[in-house]
C-alpha atoms as a PDB file:
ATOM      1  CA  UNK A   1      -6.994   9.346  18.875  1.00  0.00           C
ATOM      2  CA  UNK A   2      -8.401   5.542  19.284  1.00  0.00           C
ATOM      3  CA  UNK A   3      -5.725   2.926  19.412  1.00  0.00           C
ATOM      4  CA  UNK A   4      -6.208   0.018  17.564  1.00  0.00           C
ATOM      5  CA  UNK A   5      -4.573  -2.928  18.080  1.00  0.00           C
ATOM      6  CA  UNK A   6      -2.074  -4.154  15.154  1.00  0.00           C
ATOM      7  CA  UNK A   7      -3.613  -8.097  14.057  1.00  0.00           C
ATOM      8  CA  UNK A   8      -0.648 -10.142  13.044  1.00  0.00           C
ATOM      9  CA  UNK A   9      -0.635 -10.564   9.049  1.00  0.00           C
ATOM     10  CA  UNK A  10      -1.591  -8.542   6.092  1.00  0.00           C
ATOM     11  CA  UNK A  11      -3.715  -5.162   7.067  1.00  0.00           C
ATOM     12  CA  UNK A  12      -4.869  -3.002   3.717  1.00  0.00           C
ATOM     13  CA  UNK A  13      -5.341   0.249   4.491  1.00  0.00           C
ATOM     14  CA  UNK A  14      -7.361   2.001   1.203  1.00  0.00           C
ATOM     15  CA  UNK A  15      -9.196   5.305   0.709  1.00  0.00           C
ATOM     16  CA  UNK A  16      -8.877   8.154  -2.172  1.00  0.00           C
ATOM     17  CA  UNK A  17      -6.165  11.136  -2.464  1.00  0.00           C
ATOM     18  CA  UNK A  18      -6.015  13.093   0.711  1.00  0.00           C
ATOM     19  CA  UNK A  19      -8.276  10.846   2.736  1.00  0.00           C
ATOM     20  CA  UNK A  20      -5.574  10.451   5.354  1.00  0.00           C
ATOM     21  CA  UNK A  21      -4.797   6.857   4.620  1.00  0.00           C
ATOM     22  CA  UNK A  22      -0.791   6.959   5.075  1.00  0.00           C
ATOM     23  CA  UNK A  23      -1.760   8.540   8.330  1.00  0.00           C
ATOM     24  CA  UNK A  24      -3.741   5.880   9.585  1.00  0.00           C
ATOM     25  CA  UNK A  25      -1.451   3.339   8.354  1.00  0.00           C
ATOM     26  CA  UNK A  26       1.436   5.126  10.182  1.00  0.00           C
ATOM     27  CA  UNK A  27      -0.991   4.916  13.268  1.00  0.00           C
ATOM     28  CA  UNK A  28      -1.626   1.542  13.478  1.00  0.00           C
ATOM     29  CA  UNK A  29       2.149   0.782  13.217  1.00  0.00           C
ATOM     30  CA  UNK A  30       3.390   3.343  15.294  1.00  0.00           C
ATOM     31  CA  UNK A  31       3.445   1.416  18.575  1.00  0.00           C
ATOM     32  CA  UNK A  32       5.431  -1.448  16.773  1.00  0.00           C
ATOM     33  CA  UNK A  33       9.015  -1.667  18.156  1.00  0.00           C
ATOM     34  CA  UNK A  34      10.829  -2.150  14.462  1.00  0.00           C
ATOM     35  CA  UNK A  35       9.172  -0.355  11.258  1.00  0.00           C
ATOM     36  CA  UNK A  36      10.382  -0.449   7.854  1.00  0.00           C
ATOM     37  CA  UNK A  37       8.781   2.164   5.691  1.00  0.00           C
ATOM     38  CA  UNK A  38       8.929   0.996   2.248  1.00  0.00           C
ATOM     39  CA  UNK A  39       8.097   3.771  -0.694  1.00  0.00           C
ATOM     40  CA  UNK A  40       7.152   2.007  -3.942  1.00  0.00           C
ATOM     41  CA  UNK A  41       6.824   5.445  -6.170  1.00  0.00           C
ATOM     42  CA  UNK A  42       9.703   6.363  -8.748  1.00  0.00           C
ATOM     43  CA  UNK A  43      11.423   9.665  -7.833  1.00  0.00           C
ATOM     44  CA  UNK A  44      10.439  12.590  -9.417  1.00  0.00           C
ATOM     45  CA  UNK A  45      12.667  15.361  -8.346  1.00  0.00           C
ATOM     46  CA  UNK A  46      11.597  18.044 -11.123  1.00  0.00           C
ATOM     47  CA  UNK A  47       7.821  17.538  -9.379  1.00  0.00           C
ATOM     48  CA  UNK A  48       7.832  20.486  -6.888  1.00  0.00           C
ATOM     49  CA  UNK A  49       4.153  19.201  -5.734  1.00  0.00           C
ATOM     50  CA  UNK A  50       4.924  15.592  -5.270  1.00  0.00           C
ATOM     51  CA  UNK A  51       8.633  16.780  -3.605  1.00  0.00           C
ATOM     52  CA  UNK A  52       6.559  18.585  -0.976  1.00  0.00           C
ATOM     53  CA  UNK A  53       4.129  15.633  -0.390  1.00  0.00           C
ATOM     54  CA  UNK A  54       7.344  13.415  -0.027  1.00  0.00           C
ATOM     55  CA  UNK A  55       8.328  16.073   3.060  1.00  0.00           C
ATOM     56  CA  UNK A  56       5.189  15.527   4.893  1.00  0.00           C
ATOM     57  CA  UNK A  57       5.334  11.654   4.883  1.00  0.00           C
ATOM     58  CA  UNK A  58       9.114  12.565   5.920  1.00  0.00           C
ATOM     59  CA  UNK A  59       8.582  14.541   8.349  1.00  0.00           C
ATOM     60  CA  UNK A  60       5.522  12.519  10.063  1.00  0.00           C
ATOM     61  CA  UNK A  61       8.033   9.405  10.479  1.00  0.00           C
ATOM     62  CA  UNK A  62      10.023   8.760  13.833  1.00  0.00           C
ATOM     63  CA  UNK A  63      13.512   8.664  13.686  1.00  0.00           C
ATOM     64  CA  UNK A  64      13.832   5.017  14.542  1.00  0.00           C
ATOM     65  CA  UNK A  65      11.747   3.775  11.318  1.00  0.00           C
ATOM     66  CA  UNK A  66      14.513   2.238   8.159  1.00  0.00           C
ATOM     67  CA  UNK A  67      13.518   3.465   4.759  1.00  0.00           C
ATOM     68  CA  UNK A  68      13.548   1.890   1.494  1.00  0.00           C
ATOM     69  CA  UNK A  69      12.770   3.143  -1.789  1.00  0.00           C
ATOM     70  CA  UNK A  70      12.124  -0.234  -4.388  1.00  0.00           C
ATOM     71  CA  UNK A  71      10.192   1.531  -6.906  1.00  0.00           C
ATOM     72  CA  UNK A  72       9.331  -1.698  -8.919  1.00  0.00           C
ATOM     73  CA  UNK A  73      10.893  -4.410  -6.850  1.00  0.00           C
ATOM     74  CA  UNK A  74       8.808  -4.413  -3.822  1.00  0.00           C
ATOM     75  CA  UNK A  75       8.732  -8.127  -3.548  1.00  0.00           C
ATOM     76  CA  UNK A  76      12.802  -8.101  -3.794  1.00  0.00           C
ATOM     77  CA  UNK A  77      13.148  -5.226  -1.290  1.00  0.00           C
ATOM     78  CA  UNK A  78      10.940  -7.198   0.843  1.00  0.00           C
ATOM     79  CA  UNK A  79      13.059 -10.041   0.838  1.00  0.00           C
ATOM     80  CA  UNK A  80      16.032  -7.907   2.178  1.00  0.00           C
ATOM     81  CA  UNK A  81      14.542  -6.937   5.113  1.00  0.00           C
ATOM     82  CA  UNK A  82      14.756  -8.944   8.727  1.00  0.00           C
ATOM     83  CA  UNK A  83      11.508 -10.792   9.135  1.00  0.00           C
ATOM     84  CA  UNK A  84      11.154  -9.312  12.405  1.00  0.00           C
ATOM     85  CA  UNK A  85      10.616  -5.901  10.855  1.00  0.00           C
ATOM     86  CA  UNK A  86       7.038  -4.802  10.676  1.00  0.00           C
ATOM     87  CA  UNK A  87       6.602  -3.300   7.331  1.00  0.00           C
ATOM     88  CA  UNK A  88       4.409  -0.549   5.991  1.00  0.00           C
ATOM     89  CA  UNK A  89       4.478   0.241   2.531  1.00  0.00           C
ATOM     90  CA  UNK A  90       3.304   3.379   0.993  1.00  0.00           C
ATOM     91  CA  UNK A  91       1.793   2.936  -1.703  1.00  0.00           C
ATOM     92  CA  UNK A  92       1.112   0.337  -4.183  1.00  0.00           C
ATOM     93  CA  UNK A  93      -0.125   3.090  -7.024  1.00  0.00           C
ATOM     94  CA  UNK A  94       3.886   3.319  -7.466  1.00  0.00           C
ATOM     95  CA  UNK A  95       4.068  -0.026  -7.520  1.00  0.00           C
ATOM     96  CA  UNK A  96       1.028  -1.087 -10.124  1.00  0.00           C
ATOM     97  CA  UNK A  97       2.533   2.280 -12.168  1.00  0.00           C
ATOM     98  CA  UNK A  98       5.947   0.901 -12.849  1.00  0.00           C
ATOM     99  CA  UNK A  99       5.081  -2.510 -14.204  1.00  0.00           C
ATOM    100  CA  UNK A 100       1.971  -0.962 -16.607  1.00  0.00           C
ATOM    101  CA  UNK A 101       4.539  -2.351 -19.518  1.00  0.00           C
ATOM    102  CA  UNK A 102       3.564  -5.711 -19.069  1.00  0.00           C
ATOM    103  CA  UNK A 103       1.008  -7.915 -20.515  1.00  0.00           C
ATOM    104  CA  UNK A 104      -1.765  -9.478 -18.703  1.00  0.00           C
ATOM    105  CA  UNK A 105       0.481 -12.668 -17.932  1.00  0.00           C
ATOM    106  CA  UNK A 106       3.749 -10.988 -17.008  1.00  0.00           C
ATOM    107  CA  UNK A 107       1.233  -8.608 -14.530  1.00  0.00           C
ATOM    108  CA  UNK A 108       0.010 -11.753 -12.990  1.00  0.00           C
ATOM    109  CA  UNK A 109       3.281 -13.340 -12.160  1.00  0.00           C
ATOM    110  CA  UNK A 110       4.195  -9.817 -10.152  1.00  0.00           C
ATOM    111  CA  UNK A 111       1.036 -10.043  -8.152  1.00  0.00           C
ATOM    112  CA  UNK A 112       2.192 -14.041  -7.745  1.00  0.00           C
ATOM    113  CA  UNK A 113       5.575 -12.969  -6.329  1.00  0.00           C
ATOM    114  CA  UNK A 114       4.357 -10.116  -4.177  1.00  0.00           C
ATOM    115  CA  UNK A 115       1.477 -12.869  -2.875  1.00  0.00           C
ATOM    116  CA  UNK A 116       4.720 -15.343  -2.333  1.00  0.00           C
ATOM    117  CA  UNK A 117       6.558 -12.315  -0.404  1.00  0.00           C
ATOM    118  CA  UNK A 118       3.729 -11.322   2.060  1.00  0.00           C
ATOM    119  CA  UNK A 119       3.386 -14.866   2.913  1.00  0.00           C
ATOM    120  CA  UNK A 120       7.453 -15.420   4.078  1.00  0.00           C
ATOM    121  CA  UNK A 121       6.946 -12.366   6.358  1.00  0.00           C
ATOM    122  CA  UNK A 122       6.327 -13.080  10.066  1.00  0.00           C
ATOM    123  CA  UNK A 123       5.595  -9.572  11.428  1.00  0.00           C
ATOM    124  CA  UNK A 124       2.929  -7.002  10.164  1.00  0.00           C
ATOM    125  CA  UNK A 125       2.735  -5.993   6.852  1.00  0.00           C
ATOM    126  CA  UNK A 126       0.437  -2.934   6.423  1.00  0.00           C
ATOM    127  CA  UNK A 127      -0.224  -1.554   2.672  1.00  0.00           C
ATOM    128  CA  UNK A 128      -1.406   1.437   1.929  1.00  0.00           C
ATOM    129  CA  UNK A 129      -3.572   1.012  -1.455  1.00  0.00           C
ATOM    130  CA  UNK A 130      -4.705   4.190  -3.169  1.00  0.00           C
ATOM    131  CA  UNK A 131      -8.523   3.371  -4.614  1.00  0.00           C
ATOM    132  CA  UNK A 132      -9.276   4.374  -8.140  1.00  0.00           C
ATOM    133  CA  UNK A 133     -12.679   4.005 -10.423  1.00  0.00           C
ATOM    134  CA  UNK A 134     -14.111   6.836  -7.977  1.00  0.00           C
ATOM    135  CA  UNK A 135     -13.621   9.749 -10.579  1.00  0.00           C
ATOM    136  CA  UNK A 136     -13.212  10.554 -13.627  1.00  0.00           C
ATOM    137  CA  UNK A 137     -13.030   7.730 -16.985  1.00  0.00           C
ATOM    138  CA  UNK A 138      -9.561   8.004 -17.115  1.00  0.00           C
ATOM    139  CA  UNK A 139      -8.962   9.217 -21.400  1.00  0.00           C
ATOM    140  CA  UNK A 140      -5.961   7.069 -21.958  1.00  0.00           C
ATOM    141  CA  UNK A 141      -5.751   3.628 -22.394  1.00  0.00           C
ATOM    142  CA  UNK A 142      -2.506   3.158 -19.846  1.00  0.00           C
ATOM    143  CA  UNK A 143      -5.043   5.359 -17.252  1.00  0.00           C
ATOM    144  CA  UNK A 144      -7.546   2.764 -17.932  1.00  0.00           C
ATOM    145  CA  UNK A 145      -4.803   0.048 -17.519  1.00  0.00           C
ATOM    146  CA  UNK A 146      -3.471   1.554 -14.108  1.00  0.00           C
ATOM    147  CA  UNK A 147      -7.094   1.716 -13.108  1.00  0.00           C
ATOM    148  CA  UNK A 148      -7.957  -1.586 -13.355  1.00  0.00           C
ATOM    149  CA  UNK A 149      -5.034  -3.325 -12.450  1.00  0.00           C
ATOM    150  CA  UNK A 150      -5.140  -1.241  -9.230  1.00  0.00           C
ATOM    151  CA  UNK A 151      -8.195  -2.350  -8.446  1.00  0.00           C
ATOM    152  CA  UNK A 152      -7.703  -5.972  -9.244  1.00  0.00           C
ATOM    153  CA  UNK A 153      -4.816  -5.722  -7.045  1.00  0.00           C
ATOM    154  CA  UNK A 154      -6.818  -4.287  -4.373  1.00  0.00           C
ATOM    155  CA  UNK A 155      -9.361  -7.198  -4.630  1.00  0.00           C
ATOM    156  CA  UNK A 156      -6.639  -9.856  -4.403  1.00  0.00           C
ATOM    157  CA  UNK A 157      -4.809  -8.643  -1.424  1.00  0.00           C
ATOM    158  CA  UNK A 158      -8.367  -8.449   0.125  1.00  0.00           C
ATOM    159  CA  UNK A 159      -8.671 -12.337  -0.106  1.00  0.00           C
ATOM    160  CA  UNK A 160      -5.654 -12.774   1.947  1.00  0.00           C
ATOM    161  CA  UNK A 161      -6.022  -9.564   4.415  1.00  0.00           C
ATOM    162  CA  UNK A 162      -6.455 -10.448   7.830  1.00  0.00           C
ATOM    163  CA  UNK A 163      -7.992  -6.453   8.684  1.00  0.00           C
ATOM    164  CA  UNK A 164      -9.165  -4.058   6.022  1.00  0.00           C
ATOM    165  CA  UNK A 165      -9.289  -0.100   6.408  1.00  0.00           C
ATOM    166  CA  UNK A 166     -11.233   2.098   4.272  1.00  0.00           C
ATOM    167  CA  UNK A 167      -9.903   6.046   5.208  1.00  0.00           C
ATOM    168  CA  UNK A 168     -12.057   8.486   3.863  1.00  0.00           C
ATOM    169  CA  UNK A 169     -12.453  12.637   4.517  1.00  0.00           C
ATOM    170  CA  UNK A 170     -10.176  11.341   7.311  1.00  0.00           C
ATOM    171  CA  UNK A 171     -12.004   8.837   8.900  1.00  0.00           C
ATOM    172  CA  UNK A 172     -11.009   5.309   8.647  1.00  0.00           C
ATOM    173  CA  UNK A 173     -13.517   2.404   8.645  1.00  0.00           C
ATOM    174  CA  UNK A 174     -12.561  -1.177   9.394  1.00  0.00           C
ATOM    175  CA  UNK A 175     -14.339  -3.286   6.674  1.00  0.00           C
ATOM    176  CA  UNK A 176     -14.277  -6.321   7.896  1.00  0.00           C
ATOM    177  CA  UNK A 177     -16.286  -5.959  10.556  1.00  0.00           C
ATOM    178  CA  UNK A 178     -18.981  -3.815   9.061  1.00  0.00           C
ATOM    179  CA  UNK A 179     -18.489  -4.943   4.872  1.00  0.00           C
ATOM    180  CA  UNK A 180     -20.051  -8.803   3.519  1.00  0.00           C
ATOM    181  CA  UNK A 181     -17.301  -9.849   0.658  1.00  0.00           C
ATOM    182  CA  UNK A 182     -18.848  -9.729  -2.662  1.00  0.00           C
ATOM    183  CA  UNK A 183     -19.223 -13.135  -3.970  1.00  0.00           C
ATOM    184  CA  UNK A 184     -16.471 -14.636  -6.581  1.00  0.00           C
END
C-alpha cells in the first residue's frame, strides 16, 4: 500500500457505504504515535448487522489506539482529550443523525462549536464523512433533512480542510490536488 504522509490540520476523508473510507482514514493515521478513535453513532445493540460492522472497525484497530463513544457530543468529547492526541473520528452520519431534532439555527450553532473544537486541536484531526445525495430521494422528510445537512456539513468542513479524500470502490482520491472548489 502507498504511504501518505499525514498534513498537520483537518483531513476529510468521504466516499459512499463500503467504499473503504474508515480504512483509508485508519491508514493515514496509523503511523501516528497517539490515536484517539472517536465513534459518533448511537449504540444499537438489537442491530445484529450494524453489531458485526462495529467488530470489523474493532478488530482493524491496534491495541494502543483510546476509544470514545460521544454519540452527540463530539465537540465535548473532543475537548476531553490531550491535544497531543491525533484524532480520527468515524463518522459524522452519527453525528448529523443525533441532532436532526433541531431547527435550522440550533443546527448551525453545532456546526459553530464543532468548527470552534477542530480549531483548539494541535495534532491531526481526520473525519471520516459518509456522502449522501448519490442514491435514492430519500421518502421521508427527516431522510431529506439528514441528507442535506450531511452534505452541508461536508461542504463546510471542506472550507477549512487542509487535505481532502474521496474513497470510492476502494480507491481513495486526494481532491485537492486534482478537484477546482466550486465557487460560493
Amino acid at each position: 500500500m502507498v504511504v501518505v504522509d499525514l498534513v498537520p490540520g483537518l483531513v476529510l476523508v468521504t466516499g459512499p457505504s463500503r467504499s473503504g473510507k474508515s480504512r483509508w482514514a485508519e491508514h493515514l493515521v496509523e503511523q501516528q504515535p497517539e490515536v484517539t478513535y472517536i465513534a459518533t453513532s448511537a449504540p444499537r445493540p438489537n442491530d445484529a448487522r450494524w453489531q458485526q460492522r462495529i467488530a470489523r472497525h474493532q478488530q482493524r484497530r491496534p491495541e494502543h489506539w483510546s476509544v470514545v463513544e460521544c454519540g452527540a457530543d463530539l465537540s465535548g468529547a473532543m475537548h476531553s482529550i490531550p491535544p497531543n492526541q491525533t484524532l480520527l473520528i468515524d463518522a459524522l452520519g452519527g453525528f448529523t443523525a443525533s441532532h436532526l431534532d433541531l431547527d435550522s439555527d440550533q443546527w448551525l450553532t453545532v456546526i459553530d462549536t464543532l468548527l470552534r473544537a477542530l480549531s483548539e486541536r494541535s495534532q491531526p484531526v481526520v473525519i471520516v464523512i459518509e456522502e449522501t445525495g448519490w442514491g435514492v430521494v430519500p421518502a421521508t422528510a427527516i431522510g431529506g433533512t439528514f441528507r442535506d445537512r450531511q452534505g452541508e456539513l461536508a461542504q463546510v468542513l471542506e472550507r477549512h480542510a487542509d487535505a481532502s479524500w474521496l474513497v470510492v470502490q476502494g480507491r481513495a482520491v486526494d481532491l485537492h490536488s486534482v478537484g477546482v472548489a466550486v465557487p460560493q
